[in-house]
PDB file of N, CA and C in Angstrom:
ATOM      1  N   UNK A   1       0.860  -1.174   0.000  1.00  0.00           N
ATOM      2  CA  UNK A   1       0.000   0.000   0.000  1.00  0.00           C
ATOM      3  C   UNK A   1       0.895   1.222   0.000  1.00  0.00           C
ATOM      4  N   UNK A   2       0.661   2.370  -0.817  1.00  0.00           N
ATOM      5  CA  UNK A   2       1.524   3.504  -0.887  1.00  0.00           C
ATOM      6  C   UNK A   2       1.386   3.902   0.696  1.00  0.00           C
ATOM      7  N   UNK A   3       1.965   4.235   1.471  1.00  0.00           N
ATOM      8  CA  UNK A   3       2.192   4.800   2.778  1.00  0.00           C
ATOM      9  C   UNK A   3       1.641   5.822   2.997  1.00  0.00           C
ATOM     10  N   UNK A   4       1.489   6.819   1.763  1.00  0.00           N
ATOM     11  CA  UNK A   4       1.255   8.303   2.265  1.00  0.00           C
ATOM     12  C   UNK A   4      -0.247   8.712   1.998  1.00  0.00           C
ATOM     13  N   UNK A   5      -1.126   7.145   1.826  1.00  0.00           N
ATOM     14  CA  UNK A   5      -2.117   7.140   1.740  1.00  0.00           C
ATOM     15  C   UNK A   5      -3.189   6.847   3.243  1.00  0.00           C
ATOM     16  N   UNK A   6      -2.732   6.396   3.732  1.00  0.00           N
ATOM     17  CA  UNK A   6      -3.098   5.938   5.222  1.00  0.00           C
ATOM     18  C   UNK A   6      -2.020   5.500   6.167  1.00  0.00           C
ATOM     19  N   UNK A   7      -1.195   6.842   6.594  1.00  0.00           N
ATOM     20  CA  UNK A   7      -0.402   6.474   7.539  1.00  0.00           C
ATOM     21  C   UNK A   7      -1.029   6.094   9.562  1.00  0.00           C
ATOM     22  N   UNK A   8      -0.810   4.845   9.436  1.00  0.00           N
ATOM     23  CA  UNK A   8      -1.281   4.579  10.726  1.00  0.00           C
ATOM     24  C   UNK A   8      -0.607   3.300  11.311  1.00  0.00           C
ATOM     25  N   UNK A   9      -1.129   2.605  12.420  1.00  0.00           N
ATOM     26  CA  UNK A   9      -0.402   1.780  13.252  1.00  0.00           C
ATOM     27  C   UNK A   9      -1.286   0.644  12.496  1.00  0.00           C
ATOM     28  N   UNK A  10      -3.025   1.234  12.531  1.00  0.00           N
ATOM     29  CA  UNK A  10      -3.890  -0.095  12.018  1.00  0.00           C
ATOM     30  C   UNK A  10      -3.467  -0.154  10.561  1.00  0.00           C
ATOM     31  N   UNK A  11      -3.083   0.884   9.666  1.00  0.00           N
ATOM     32  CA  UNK A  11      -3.181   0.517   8.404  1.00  0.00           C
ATOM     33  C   UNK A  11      -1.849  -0.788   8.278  1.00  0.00           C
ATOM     34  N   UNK A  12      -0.572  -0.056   8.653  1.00  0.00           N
ATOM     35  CA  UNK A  12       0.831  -1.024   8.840  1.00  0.00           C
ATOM     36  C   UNK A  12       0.964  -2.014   9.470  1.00  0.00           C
ATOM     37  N   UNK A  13       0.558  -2.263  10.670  1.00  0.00           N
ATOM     38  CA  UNK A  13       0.240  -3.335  12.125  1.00  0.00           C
ATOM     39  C   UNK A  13      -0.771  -4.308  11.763  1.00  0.00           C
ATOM     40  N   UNK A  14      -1.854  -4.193  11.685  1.00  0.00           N
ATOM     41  CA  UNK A  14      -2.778  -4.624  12.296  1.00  0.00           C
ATOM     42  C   UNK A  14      -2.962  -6.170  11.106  1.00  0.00           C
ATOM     43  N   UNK A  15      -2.758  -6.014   9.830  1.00  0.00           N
ATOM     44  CA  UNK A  15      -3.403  -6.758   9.169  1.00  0.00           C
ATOM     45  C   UNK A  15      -2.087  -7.732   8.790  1.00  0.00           C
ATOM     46  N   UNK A  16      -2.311  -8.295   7.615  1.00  0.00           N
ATOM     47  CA  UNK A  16      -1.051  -9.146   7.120  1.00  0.00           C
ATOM     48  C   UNK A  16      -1.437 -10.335   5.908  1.00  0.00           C
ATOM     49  N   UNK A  17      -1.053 -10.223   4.757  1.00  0.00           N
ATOM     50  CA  UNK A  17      -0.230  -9.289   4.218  1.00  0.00           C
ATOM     51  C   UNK A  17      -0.779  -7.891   4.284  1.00  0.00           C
ATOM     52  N   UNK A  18      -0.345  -6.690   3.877  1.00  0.00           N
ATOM     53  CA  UNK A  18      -0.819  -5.703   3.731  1.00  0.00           C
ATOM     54  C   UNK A  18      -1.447  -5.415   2.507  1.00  0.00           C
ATOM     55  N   UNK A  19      -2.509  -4.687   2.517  1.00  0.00           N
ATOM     56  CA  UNK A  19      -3.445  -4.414   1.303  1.00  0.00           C
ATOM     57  C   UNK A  19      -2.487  -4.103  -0.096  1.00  0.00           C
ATOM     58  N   UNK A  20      -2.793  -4.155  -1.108  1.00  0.00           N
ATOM     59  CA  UNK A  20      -1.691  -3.521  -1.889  1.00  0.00           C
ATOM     60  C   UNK A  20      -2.865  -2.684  -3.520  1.00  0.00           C
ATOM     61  N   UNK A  21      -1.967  -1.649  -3.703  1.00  0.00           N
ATOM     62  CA  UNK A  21      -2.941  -1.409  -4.737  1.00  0.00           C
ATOM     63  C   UNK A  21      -2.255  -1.109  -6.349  1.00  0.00           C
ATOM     64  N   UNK A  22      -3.007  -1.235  -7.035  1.00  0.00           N
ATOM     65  CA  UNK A  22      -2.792  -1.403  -8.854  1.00  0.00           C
ATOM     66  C   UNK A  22      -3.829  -0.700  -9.494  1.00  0.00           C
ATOM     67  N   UNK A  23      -2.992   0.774 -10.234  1.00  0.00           N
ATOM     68  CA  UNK A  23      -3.160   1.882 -10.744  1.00  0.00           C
ATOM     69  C   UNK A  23      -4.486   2.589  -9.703  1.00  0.00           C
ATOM     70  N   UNK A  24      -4.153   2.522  -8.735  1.00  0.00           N
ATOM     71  CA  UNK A  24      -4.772   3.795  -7.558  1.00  0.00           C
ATOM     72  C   UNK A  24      -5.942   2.972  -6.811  1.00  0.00           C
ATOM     73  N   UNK A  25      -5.884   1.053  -7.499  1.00  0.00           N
ATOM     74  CA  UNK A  25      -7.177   0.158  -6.540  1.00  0.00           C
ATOM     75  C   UNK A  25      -6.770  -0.932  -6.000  1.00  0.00           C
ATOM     76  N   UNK A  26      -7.243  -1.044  -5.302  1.00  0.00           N
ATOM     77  CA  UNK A  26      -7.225  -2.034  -3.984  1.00  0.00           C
ATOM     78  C   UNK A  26      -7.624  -3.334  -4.611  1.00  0.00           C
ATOM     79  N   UNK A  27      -6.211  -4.251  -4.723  1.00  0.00           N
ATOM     80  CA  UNK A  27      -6.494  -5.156  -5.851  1.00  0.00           C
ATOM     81  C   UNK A  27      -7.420  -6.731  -4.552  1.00  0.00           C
ATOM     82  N   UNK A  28      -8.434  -7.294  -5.134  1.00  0.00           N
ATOM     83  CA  UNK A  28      -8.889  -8.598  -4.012  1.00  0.00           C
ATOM     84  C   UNK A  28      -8.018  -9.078  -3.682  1.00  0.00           C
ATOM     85  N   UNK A  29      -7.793  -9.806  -2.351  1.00  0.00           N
ATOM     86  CA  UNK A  29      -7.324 -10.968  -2.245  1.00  0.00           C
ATOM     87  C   UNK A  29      -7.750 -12.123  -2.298  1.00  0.00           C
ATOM     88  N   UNK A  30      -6.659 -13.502  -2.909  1.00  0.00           N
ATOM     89  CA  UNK A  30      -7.062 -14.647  -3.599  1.00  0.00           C
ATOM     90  C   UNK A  30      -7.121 -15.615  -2.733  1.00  0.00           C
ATOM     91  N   UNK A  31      -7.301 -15.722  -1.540  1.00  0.00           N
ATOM     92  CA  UNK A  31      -7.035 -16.332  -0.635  1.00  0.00           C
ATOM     93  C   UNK A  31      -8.373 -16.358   0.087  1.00  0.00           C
ATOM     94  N   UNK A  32      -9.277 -17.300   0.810  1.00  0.00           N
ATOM     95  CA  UNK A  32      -9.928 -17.718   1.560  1.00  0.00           C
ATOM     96  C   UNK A  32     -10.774 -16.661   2.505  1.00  0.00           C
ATOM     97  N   UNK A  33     -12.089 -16.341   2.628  1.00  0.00           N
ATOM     98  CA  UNK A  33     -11.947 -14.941   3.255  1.00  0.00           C
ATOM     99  C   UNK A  33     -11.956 -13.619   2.935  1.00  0.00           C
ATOM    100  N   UNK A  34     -11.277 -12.829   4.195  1.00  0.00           N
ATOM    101  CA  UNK A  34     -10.945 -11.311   3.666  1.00  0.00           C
ATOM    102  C   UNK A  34      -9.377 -11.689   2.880  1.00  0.00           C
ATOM    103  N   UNK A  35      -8.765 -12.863   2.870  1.00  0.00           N
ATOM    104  CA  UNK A  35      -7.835 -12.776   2.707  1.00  0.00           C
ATOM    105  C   UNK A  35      -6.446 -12.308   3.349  1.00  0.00           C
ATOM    106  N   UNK A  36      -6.422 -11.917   4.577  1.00  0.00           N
ATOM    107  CA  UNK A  36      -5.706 -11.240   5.601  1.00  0.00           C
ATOM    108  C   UNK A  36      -5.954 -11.968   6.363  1.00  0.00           C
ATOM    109  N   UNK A  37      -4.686 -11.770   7.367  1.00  0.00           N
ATOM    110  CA  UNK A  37      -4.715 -12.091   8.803  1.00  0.00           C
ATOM    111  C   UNK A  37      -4.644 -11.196   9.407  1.00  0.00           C
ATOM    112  N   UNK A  38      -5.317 -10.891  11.083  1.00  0.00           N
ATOM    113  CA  UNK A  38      -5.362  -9.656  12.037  1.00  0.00           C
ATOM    114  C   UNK A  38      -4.056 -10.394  13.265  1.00  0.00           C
ATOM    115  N   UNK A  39      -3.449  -9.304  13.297  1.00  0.00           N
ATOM    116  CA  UNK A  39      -2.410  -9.658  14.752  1.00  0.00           C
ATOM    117  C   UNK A  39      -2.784  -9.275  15.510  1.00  0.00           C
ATOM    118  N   UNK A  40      -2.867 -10.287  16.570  1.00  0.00           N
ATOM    119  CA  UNK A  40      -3.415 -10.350  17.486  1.00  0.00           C
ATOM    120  C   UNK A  40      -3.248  -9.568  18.647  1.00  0.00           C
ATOM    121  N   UNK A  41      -1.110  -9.414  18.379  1.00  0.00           N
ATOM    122  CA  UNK A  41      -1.024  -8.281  19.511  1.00  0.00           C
ATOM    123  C   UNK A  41      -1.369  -6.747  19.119  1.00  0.00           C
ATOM    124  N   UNK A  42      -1.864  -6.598  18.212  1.00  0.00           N
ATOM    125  CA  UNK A  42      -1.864  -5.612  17.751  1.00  0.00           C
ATOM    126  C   UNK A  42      -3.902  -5.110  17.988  1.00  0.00           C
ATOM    127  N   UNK A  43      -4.344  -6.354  17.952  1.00  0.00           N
ATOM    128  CA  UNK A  43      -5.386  -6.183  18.286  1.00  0.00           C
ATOM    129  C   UNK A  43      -5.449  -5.851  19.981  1.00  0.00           C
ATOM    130  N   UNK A  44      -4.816  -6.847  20.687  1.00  0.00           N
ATOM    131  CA  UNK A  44      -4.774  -6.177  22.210  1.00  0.00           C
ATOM    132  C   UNK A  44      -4.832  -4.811  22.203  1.00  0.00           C
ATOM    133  N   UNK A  45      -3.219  -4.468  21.999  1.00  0.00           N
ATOM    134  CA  UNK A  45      -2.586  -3.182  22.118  1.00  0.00           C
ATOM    135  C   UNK A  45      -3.635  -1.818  22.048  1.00  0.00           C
ATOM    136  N   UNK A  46      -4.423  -1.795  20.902  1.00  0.00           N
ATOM    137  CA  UNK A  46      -5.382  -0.982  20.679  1.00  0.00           C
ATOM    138  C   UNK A  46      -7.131  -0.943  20.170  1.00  0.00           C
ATOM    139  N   UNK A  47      -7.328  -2.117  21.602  1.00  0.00           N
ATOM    140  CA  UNK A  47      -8.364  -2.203  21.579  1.00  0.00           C
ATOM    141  C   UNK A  47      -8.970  -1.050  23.036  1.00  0.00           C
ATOM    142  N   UNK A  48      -9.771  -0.716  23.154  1.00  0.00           N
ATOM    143  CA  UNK A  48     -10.550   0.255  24.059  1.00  0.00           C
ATOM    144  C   UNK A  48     -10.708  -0.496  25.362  1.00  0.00           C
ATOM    145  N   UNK A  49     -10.268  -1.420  25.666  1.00  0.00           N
ATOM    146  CA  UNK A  49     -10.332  -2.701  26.878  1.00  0.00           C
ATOM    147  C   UNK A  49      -9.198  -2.414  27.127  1.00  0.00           C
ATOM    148  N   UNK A  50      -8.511  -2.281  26.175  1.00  0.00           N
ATOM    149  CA  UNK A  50      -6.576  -2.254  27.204  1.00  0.00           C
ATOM    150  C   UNK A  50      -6.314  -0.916  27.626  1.00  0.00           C
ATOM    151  N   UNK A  51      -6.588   0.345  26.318  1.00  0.00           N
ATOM    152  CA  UNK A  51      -6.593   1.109  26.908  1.00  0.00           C
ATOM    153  C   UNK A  51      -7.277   1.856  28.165  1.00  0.00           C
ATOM    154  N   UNK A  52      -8.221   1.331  28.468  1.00  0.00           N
ATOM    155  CA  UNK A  52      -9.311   1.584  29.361  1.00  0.00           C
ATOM    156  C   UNK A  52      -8.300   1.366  31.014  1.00  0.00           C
ATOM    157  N   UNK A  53      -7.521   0.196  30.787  1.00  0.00           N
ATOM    158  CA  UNK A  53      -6.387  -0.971  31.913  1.00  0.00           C
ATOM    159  C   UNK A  53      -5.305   0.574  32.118  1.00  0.00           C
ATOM    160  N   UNK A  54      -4.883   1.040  30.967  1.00  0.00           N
ATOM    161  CA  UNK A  54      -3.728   1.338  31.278  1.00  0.00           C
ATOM    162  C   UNK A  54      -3.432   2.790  31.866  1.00  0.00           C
TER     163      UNK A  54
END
């Protein structure tokens, strides 16, 4: 994904692989699903439950 399109922790962090795009679109993924995986610590980290803890 161009970077300077959504610079963030969720856009870079959170998912995996990262979205990627071809001539300015967000090409599907071929894979099962959304096609992505979510990390998990990343889901902790900034969910409204942890921050709420800390």
């Amino acid at each position: 994904m161009a970077p300077e399109l959504w610079l963030s922790a969720i856009r870079s962090e959170l998912v995996r692989p990262e979205f990627t795009t071809k001539n300015g679109i967000i090409e599907l993924p071929r894979t099962p699903g959304l096609g992505v995986e979510l990390n998990d610590d990343v889901v902790r980290r900034l969910s409204p439950a942890t921050a709420a803890r800390a």
